[in-house]
Protein backbone atom coordinates (compact mmCIF):
# COMPACT_ATOMS: atom_id res chain seq x y z
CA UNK A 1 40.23 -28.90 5.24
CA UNK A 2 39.04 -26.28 7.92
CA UNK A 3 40.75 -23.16 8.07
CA UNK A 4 39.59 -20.32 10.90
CA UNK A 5 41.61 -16.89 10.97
CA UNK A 6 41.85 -16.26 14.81
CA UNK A 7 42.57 -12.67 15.59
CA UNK A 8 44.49 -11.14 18.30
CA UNK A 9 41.22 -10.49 20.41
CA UNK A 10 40.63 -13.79 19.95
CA UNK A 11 43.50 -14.71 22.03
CA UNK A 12 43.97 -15.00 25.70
CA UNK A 13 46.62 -14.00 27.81
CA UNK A 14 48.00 -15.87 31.03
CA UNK A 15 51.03 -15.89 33.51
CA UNK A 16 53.87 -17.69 32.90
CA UNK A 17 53.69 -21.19 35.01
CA UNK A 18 56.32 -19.93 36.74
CA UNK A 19 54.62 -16.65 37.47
CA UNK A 20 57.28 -14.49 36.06
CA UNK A 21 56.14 -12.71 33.09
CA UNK A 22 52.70 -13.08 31.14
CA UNK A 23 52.18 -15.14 28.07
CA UNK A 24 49.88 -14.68 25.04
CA UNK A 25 47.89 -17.73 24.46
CA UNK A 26 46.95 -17.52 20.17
CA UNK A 27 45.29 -21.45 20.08
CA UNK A 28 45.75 -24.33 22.05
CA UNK A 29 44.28 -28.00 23.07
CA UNK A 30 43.26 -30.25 26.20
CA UNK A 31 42.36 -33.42 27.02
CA UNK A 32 39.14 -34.32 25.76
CA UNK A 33 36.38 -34.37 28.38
CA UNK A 34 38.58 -32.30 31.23
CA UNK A 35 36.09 -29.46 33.16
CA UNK A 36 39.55 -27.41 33.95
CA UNK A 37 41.97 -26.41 30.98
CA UNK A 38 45.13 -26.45 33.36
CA UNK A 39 48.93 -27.19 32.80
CA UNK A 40 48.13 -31.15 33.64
CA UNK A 41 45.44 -31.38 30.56
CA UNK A 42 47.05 -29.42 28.23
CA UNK A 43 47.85 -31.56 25.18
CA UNK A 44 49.47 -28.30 23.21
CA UNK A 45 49.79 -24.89 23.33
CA UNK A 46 51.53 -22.23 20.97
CA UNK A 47 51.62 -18.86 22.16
CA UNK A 48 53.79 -15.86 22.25
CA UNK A 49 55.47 -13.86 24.85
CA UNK A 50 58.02 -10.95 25.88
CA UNK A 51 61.36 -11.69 27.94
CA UNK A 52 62.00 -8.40 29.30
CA UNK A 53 64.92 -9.55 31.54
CA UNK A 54 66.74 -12.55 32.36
CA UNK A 55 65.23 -14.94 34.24
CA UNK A 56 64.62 -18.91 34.47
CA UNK A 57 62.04 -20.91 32.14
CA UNK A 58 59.18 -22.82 33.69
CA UNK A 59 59.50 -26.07 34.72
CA UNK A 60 57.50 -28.35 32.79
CA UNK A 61 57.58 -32.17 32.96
CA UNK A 62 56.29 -34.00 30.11
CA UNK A 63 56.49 -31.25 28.06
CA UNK A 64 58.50 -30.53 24.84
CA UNK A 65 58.78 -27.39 23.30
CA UNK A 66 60.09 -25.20 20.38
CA UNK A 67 60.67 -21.54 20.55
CA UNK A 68 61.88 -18.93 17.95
CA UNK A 69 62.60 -15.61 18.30
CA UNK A 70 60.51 -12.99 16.36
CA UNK A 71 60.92 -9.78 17.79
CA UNK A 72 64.50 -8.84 18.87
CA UNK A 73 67.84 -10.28 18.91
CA UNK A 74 70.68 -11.90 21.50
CA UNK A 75 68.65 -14.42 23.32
CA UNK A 76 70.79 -17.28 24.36
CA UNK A 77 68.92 -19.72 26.84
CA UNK A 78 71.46 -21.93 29.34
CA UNK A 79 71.08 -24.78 30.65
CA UNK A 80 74.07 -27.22 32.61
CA UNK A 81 76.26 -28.25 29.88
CA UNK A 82 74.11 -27.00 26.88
CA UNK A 83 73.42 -23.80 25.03
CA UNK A 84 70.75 -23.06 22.61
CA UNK A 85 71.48 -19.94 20.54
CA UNK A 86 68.74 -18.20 19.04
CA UNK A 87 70.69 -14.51 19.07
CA UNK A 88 69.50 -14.64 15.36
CA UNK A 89 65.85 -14.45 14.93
CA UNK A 90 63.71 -17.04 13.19
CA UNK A 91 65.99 -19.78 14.91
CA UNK A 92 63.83 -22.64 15.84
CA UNK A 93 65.13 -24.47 19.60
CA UNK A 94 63.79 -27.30 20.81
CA UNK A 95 64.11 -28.37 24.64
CA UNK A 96 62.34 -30.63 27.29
CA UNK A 97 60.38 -28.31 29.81
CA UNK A 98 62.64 -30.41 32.52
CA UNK A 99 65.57 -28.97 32.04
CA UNK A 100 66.73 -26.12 34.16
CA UNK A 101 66.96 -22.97 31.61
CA UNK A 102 67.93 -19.53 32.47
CA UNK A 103 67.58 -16.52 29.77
CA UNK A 104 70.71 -14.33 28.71
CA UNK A 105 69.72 -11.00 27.07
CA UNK A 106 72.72 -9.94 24.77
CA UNK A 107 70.66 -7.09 23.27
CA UNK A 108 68.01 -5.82 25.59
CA UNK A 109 64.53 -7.42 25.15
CA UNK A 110 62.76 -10.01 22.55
CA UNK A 111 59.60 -11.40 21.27
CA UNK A 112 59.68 -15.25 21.04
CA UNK A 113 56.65 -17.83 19.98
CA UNK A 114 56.85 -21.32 21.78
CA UNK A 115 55.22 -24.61 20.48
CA UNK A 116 54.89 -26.78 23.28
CA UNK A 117 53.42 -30.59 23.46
CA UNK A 118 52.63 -32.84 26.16
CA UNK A 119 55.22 -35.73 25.22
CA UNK A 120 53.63 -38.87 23.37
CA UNK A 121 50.77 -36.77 22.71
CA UNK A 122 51.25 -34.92 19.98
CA UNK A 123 54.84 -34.40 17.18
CA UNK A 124 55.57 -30.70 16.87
CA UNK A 125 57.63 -28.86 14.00
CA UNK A 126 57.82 -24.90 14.17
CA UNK A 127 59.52 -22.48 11.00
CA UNK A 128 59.82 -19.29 10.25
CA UNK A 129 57.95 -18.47 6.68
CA UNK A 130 60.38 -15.88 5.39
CA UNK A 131 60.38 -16.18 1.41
CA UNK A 132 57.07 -17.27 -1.13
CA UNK A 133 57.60 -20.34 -1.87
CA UNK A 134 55.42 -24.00 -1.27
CA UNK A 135 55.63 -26.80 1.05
CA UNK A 136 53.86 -29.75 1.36
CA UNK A 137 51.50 -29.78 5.09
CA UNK A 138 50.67 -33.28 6.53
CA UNK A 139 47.34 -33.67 8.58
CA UNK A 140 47.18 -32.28 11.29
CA UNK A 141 46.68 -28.66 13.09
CA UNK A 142 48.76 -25.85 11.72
CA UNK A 143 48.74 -22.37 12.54
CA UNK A 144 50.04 -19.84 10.33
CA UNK A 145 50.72 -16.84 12.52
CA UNK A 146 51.35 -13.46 10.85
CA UNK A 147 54.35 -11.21 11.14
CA UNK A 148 53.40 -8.61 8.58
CA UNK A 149 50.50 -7.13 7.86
CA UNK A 150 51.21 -8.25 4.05
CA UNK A 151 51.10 -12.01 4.99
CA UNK A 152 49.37 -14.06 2.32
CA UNK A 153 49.29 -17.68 2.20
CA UNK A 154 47.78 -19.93 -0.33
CA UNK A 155 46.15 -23.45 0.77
CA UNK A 156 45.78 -26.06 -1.90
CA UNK A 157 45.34 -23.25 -4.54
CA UNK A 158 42.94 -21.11 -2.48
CA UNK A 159 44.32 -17.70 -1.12
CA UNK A 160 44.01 -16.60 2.69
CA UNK A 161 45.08 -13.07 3.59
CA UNK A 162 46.46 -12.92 6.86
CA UNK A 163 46.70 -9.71 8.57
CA UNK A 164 49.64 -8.87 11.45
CA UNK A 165 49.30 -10.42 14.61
CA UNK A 166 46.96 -12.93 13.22
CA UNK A 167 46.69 -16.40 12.38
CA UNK A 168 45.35 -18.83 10.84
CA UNK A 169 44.32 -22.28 11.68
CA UNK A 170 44.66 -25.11 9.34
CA UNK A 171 42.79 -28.48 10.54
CA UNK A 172 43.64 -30.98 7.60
CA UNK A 173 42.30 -34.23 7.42
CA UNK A 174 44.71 -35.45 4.70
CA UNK A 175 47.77 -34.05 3.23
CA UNK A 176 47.69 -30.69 1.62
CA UNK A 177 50.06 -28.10 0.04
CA UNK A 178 50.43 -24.19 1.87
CA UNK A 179 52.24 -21.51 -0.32
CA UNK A 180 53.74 -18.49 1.52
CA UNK A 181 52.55 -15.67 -0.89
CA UNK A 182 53.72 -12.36 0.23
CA UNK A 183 55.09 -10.94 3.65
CA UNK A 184 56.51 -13.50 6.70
CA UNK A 185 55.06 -15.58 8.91
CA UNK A 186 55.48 -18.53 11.58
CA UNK A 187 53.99 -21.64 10.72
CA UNK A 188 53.39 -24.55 13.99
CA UNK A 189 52.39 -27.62 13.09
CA UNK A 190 51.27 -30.28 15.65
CA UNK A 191 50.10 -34.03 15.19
CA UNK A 192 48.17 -35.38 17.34
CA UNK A 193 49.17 -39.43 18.37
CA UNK A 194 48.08 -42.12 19.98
């Protein structure tokens, strides 16, 4: 088990693909061996970002992606025939970055973190760590990303404080067991395949 606490000055920030806002970029992974970490290499990405007005989504082919809500309320994203509610914060979606997606903004603007994965490259899961309890982590890369500066998590019985805005990154070579301590939290989990 490797765990690294990446601060928010650890973390990049980027425009959107689209160009219309900016997204913060907390930890990510490309392609081994690629000289430019572009869209095309990326393998994932979780970051977070503001949606100050309504707007479309990227597009993103090959891409899957969860998002969640963390700041805010009312965001409803639309997309022909389909609606994904996440007016309630700490609502997990999951779309293809194919599909055409405009933004509705019931009440004014929100904070959301987004998972994404380039498809067949890597299973993604995304929840929002609201009350201490355990839960059992398969390998993989998880990040545990703070939401209070209170956030404690415990990893296989040792104890990680986790300050706001932070996160920490869980590399586990075998299964292990996480324990949400005190205060709330995101946790991403991604699994690499193939």
């Amino acid at each position: 088990m490797k765990a690294t606490l990446l601060k928010p000055e650890d973390y990049t920030r980027a425009p959107w693909k689209n160009g219309g806002g900016v997204f913060t970029d907390i930890a990510d992974a490309h392609r081994p061996g690629v000289t430019v970490k572009d869209w095309d290499s990326l393998l994932w990405r979780f970051a977070s970002t503001p949606i100050v007005t309504p707007g479309p989504f990227s597009y993103m082919p090959g891409i899957d992606r969860l998002q969640m809500v963390i700041r805010g309320r009312g965001l409803v994203l639309k997309a022909e025939g389909q609606e994904f509610d996440e007016r309630e914060p700490f609502t997990t979606v999951r779309f293809s970055g194919e599909m055409a997606i405009v933004t509705e903004l019931e009440a004014g603007p929100v904070e959301v973190v987004n998972l994404m994965a380039r498809r067949g490259a890597a299973e993604i899961e995304m929840a929002a760590l609201k009350e201490p309890g355990e839960r059992p982590l398969p390998a993989g890369t998880h990040l545990v990303y703070a939401l209070s500066d209170d956030c404690g998590i415990r990893l296989n019985n040792k104890e990680f404080p986790v300050p706001d805005g932070s996160t920490l990154k869980v590399e586990l070579a075998e299964a292990a067991s996480l324990a949400l301590v005190s205060g709330r939290a995101v946790l991403a989990s991604i699994r690499l395949v193939g």
